[in-house]
PDB file of N, CA and C in Angstrom:
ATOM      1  N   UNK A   1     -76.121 171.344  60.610  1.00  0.00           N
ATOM      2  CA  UNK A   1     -77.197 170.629  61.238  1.00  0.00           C
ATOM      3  C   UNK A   1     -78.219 171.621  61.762  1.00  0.00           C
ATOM      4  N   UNK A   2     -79.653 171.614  61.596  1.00  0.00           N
ATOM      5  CA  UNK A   2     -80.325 172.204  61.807  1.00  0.00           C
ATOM      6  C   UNK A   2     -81.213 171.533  62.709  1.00  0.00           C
ATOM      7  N   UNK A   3     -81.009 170.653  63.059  1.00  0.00           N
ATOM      8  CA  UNK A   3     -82.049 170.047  64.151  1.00  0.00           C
ATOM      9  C   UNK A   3     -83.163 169.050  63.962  1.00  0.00           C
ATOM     10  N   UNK A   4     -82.969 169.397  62.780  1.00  0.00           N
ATOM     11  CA  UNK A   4     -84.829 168.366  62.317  1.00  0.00           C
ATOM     12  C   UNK A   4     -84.612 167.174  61.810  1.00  0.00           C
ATOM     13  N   UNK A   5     -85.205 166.538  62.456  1.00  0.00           N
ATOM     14  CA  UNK A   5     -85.428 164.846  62.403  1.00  0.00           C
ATOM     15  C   UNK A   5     -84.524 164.232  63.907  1.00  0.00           C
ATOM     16  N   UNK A   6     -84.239 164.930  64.277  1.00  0.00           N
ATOM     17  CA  UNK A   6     -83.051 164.717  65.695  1.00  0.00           C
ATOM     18  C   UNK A   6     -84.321 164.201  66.915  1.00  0.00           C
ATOM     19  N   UNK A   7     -85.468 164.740  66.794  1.00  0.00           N
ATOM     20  CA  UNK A   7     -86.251 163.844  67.763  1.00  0.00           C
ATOM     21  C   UNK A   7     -86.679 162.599  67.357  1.00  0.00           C
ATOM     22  N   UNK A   8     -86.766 162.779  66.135  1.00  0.00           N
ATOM     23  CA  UNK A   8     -86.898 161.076  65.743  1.00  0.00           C
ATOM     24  C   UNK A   8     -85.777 159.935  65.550  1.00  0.00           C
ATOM     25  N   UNK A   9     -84.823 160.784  65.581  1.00  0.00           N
ATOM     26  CA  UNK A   9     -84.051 159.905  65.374  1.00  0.00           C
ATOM     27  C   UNK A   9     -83.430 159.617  67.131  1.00  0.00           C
ATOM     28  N   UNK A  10     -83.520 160.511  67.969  1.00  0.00           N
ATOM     29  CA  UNK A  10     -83.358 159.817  69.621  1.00  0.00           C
ATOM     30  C   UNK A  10     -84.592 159.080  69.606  1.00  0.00           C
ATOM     31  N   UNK A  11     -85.644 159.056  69.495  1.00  0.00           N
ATOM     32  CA  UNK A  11     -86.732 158.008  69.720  1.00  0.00           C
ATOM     33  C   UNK A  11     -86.429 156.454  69.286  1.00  0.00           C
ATOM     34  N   UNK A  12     -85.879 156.552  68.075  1.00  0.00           N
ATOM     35  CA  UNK A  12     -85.138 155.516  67.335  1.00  0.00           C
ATOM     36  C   UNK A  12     -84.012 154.412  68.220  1.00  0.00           C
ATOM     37  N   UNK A  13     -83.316 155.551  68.858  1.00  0.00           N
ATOM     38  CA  UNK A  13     -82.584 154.830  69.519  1.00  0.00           C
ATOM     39  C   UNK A  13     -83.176 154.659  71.042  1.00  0.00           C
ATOM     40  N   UNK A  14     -84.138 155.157  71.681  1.00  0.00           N
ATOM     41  CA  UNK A  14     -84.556 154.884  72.444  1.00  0.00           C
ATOM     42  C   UNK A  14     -85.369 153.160  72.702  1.00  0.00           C
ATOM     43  N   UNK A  15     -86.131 153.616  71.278  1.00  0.00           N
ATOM     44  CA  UNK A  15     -86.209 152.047  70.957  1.00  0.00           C
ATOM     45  C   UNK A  15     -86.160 150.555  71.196  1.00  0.00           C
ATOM     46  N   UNK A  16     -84.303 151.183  70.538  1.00  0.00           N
ATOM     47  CA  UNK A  16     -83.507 150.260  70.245  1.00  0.00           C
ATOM     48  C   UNK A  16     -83.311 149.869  71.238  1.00  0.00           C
ATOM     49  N   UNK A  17     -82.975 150.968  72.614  1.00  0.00           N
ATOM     50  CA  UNK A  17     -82.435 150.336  73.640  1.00  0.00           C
ATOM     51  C   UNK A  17     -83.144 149.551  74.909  1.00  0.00           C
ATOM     52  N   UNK A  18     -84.900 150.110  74.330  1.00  0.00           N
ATOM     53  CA  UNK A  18     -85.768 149.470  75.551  1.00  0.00           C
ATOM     54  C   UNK A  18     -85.701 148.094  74.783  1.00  0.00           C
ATOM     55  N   UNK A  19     -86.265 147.631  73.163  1.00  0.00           N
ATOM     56  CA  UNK A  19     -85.911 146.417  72.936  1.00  0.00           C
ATOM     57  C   UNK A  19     -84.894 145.486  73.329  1.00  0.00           C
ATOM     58  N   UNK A  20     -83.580 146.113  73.434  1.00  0.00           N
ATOM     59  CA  UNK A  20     -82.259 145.624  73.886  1.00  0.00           C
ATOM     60  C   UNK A  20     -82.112 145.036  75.548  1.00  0.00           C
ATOM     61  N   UNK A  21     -83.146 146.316  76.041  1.00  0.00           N
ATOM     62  CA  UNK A  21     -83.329 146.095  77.592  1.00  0.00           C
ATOM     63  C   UNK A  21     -84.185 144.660  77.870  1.00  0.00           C
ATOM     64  N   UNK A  22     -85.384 145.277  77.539  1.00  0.00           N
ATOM     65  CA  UNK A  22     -86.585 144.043  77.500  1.00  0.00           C
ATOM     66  C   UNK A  22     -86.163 143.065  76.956  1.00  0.00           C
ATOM     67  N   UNK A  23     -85.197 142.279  76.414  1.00  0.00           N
ATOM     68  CA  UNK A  23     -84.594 141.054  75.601  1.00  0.00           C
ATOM     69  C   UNK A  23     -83.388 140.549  76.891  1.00  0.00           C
ATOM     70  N   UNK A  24     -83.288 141.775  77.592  1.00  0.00           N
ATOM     71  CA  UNK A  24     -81.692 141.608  78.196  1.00  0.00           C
ATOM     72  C   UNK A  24     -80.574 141.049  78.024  1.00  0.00           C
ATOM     73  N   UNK A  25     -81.082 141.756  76.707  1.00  0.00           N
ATOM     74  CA  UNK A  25     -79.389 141.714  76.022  1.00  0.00           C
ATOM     75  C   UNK A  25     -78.768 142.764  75.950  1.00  0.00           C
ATOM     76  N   UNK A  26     -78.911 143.723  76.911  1.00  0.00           N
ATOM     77  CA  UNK A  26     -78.619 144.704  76.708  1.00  0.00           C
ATOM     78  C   UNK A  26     -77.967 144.434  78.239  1.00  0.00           C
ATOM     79  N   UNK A  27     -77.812 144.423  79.621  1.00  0.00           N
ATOM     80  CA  UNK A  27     -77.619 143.787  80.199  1.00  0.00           C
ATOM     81  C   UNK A  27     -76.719 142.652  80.218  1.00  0.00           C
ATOM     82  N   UNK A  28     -77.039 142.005  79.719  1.00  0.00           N
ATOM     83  CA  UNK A  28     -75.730 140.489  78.766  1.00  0.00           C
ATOM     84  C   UNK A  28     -74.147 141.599  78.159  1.00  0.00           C
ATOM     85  N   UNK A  29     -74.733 142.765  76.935  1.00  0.00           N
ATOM     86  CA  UNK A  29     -73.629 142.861  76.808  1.00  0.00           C
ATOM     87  C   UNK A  29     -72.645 143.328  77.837  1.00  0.00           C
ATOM     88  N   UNK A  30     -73.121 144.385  78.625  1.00  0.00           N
ATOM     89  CA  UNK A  30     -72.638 145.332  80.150  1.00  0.00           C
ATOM     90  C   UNK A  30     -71.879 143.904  80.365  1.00  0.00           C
ATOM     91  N   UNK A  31     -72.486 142.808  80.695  1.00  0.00           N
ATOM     92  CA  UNK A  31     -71.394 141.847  81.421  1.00  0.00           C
ATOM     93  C   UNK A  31     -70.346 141.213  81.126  1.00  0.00           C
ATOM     94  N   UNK A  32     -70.643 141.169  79.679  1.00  0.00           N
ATOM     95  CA  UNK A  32     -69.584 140.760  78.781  1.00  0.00           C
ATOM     96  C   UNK A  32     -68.482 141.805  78.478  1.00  0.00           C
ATOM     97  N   UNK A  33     -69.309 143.045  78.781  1.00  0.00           N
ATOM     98  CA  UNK A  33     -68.262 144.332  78.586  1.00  0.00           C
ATOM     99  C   UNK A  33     -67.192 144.479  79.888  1.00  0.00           C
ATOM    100  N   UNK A  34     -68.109 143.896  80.554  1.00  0.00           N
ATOM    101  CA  UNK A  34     -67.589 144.330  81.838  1.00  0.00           C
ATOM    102  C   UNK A  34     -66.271 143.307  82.081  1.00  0.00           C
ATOM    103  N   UNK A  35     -66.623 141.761  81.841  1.00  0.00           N
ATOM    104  CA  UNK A  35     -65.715 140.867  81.642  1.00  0.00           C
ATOM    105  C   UNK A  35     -64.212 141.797  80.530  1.00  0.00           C
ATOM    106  N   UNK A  36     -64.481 141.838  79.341  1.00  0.00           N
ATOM    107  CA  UNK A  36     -63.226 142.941  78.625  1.00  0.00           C
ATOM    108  C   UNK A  36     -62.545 143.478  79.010  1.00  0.00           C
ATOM    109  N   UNK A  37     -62.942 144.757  79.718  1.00  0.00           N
ATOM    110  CA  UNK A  37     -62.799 145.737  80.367  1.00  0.00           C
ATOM    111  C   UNK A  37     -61.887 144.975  82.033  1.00  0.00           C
ATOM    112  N   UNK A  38     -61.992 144.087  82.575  1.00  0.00           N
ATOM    113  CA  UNK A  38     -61.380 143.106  83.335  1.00  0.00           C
ATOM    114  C   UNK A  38     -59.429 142.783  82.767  1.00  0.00           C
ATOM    115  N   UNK A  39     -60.344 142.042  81.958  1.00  0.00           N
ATOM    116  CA  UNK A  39     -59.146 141.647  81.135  1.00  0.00           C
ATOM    117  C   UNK A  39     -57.961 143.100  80.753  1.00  0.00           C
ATOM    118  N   UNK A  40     -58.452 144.095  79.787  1.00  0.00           N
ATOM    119  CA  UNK A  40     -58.018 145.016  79.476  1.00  0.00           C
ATOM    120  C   UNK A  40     -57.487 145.671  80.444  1.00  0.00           C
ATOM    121  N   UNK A  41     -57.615 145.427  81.597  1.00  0.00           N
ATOM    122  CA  UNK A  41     -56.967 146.440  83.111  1.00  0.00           C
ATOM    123  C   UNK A  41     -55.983 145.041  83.194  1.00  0.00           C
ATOM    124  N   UNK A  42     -55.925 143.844  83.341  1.00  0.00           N
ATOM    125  CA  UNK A  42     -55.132 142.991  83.891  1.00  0.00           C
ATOM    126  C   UNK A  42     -53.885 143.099  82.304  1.00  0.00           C
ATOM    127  N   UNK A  43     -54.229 143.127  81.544  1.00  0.00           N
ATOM    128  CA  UNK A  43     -53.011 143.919  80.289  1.00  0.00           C
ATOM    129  C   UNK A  43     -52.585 145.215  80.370  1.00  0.00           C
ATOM    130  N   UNK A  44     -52.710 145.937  80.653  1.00  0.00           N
ATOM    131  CA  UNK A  44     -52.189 147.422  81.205  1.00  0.00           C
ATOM    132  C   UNK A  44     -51.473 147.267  82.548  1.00  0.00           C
ATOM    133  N   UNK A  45     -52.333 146.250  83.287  1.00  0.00           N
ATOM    134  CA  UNK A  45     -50.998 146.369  84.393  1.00  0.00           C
ATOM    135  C   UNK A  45     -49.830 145.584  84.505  1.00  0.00           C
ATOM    136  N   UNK A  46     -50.110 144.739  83.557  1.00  0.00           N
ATOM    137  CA  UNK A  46     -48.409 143.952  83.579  1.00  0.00           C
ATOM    138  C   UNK A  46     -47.923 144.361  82.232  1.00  0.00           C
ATOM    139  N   UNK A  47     -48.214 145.113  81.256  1.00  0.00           N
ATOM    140  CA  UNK A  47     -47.811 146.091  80.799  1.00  0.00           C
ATOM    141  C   UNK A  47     -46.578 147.393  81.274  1.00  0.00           C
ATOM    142  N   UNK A  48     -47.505 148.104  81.862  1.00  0.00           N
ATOM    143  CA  UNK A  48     -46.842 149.012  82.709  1.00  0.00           C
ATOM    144  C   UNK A  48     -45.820 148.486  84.031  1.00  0.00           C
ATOM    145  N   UNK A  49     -46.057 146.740  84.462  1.00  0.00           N
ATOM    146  CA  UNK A  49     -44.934 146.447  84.878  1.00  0.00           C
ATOM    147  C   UNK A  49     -43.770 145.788  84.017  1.00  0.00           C
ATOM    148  N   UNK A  50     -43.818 145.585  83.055  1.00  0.00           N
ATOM    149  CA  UNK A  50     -42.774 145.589  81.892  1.00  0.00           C
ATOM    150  C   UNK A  50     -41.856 146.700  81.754  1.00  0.00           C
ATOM    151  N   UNK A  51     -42.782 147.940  81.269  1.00  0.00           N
ATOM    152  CA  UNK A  51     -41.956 149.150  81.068  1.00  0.00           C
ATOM    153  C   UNK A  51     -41.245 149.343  82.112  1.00  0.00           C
ATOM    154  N   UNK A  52     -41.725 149.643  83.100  1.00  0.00           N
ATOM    155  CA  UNK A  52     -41.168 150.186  84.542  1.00  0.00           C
ATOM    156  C   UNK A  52     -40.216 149.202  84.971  1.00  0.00           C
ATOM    157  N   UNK A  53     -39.751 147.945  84.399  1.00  0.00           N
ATOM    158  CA  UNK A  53     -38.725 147.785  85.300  1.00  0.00           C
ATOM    159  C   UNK A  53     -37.736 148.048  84.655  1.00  0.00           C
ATOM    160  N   UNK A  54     -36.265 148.430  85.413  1.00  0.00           N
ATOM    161  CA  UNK A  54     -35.420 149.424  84.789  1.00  0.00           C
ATOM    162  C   UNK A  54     -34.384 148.252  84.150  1.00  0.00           C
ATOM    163  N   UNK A  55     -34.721 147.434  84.624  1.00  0.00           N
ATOM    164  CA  UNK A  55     -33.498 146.385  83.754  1.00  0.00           C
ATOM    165  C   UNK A  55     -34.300 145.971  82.220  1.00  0.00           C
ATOM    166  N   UNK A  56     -35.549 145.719  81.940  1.00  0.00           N
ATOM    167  CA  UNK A  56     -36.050 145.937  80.764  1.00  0.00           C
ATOM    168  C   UNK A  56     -35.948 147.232  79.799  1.00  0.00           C
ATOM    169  N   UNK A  57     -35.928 148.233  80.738  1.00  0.00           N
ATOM    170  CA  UNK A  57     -35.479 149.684  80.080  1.00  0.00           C
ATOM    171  C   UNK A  57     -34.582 149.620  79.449  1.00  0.00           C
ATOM    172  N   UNK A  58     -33.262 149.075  79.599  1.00  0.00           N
ATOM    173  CA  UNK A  58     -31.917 148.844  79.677  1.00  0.00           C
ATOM    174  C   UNK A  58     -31.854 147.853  78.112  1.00  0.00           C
ATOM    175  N   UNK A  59     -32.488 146.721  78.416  1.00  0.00           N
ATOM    176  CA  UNK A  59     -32.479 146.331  77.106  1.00  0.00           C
ATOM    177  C   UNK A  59     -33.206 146.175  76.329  1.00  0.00           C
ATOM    178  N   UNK A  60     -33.904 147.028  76.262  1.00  0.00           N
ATOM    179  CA  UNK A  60     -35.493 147.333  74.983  1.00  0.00           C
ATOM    180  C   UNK A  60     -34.564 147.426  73.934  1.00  0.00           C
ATOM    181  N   UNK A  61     -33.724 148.490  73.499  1.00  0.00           N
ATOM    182  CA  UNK A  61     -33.058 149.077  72.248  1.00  0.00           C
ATOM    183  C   UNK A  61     -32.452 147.893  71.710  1.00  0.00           C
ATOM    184  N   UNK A  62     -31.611 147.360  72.723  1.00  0.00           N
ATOM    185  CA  UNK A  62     -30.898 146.106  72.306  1.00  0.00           C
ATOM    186  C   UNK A  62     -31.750 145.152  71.822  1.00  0.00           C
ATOM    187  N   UNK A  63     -32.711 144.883  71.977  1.00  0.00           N
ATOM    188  CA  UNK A  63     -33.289 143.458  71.824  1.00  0.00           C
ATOM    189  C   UNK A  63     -34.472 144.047  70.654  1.00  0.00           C
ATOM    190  N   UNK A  64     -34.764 145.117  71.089  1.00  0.00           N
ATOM    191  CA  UNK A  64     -35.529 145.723  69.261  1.00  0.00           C
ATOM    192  C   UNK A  64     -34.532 145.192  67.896  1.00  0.00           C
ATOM    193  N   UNK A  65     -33.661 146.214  68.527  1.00  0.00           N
ATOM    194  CA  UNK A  65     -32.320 145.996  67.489  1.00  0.00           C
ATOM    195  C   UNK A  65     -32.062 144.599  66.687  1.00  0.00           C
ATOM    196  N   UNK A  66     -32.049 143.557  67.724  1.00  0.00           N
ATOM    197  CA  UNK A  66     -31.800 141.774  67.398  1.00  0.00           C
ATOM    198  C   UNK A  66     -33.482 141.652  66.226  1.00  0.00           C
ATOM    199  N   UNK A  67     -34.084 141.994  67.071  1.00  0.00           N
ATOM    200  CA  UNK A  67     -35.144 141.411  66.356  1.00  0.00           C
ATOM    201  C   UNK A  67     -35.269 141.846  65.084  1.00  0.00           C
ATOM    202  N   UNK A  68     -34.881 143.403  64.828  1.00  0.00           N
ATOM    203  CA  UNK A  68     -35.199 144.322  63.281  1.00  0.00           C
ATOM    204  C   UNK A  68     -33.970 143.356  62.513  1.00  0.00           C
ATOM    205  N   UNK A  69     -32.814 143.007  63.263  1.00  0.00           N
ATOM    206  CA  UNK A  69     -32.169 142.703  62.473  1.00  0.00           C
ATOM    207  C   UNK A  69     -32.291 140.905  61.500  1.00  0.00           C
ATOM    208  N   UNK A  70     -33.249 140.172  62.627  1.00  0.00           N
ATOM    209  CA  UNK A  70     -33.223 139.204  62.041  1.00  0.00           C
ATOM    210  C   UNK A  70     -31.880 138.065  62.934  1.00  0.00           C
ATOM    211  N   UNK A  71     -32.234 138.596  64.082  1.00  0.00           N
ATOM    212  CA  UNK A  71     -30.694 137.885  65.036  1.00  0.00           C
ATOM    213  C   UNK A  71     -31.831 137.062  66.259  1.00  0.00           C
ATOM    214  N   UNK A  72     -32.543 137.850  66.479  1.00  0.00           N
ATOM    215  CA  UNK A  72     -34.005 137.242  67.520  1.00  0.00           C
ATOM    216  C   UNK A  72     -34.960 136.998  66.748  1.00  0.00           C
ATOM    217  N   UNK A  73     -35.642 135.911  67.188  1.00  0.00           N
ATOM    218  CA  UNK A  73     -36.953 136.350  66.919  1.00  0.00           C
ATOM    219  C   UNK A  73     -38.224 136.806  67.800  1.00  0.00           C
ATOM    220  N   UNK A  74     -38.704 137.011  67.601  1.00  0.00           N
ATOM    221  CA  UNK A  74     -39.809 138.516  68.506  1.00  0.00           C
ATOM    222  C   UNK A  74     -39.864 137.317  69.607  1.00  0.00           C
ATOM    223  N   UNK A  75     -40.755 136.037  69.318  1.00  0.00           N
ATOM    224  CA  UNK A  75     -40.870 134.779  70.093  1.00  0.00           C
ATOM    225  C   UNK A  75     -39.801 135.082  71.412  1.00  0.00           C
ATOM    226  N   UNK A  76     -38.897 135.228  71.498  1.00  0.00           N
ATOM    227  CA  UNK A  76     -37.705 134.977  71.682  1.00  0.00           C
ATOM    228  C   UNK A  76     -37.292 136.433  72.900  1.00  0.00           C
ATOM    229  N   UNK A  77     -37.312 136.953  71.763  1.00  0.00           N
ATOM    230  CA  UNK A  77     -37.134 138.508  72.482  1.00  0.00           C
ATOM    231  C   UNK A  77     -38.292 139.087  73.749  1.00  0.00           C
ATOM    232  N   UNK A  78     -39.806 138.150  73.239  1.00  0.00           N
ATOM    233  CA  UNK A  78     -40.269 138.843  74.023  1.00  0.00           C
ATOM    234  C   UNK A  78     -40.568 137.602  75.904  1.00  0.00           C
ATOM    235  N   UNK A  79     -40.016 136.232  75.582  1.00  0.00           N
ATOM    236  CA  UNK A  79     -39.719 135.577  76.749  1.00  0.00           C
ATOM    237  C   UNK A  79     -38.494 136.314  77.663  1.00  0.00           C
ATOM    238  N   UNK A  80     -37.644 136.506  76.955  1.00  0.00           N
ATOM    239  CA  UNK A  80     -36.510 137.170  77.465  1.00  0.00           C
ATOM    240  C   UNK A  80     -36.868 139.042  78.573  1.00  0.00           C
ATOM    241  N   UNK A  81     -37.937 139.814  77.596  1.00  0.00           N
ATOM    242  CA  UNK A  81     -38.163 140.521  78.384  1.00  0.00           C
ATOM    243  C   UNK A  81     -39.444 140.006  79.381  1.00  0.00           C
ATOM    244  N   UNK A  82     -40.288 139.072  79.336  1.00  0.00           N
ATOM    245  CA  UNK A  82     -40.780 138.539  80.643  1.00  0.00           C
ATOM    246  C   UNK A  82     -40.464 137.794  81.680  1.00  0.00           C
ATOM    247  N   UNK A  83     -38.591 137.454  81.248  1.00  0.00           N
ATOM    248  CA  UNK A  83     -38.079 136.638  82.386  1.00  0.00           C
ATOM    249  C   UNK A  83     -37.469 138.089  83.146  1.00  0.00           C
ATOM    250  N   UNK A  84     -37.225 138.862  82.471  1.00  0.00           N
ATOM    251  CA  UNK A  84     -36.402 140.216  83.307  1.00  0.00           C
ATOM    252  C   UNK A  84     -37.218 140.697  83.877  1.00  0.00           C
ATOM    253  N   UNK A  85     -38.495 140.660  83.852  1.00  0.00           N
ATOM    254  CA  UNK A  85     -39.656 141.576  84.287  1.00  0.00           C
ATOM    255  C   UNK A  85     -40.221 140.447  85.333  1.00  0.00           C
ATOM    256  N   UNK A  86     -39.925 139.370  85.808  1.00  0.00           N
ATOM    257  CA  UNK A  86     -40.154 138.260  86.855  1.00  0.00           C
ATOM    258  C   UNK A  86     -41.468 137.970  85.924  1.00  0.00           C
ATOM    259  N   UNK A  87     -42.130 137.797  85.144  1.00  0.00           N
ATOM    260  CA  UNK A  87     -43.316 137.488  84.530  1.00  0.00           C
ATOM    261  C   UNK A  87     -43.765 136.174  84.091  1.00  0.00           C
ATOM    262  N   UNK A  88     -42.658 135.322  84.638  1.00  0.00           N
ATOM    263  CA  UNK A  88     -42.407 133.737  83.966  1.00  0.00           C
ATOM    264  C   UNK A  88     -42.137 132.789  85.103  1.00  0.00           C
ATOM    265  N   UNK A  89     -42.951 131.718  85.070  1.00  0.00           N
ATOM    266  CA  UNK A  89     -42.135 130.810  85.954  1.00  0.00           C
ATOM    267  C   UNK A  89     -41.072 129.909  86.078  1.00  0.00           C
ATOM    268  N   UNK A  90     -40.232 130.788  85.385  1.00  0.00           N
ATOM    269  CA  UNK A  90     -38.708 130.452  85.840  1.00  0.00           C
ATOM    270  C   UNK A  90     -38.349 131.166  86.673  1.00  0.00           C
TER     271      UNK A  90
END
């Protein structure tokens, strides 16, 4: 890369993004991103409370195992690790 055409091509996107601004849709997406990004933290943290509890630790292997084998089905396997993990209202 030698550099040339690199100011035109940031102008390009400069552009893009005052059009995007001035439309505010550019704005719209941030909120919609921002909504995602919501979501995506509320899946990581009951995520990471899955892993971490030690009685799910205990039977991950086992209940992989059922399922590779065709003894569970995933359906199945994976209520079972959200009743161990308190994740269910039962």
């Amino acid at each position: 890369m030698e550099g040339r055409g690199l100011a035109e091509l940031w102008d390009t996107v400069e552009r893009h993004r005052q059009v995007l601004t001035g439309a505010g849709e550019f704005d719209a997406r941030r909120r919609d991103q921002q909504v995602d990004w919501t979501w995506q933290l509320v899946r990581d943290a009951v995520l990471d409370r899955v892993w971490s509890n030690p009685t799910v630790r205990k039977v991950r292997s086992e209940l992989e195992r059922r399922v590779r084998a065709g003894e569970l089905t995933p359906a199945l396997a994976a209520q079972q690790i959200l009743e161990i993990a308190n994740l269910t209202d039962r």
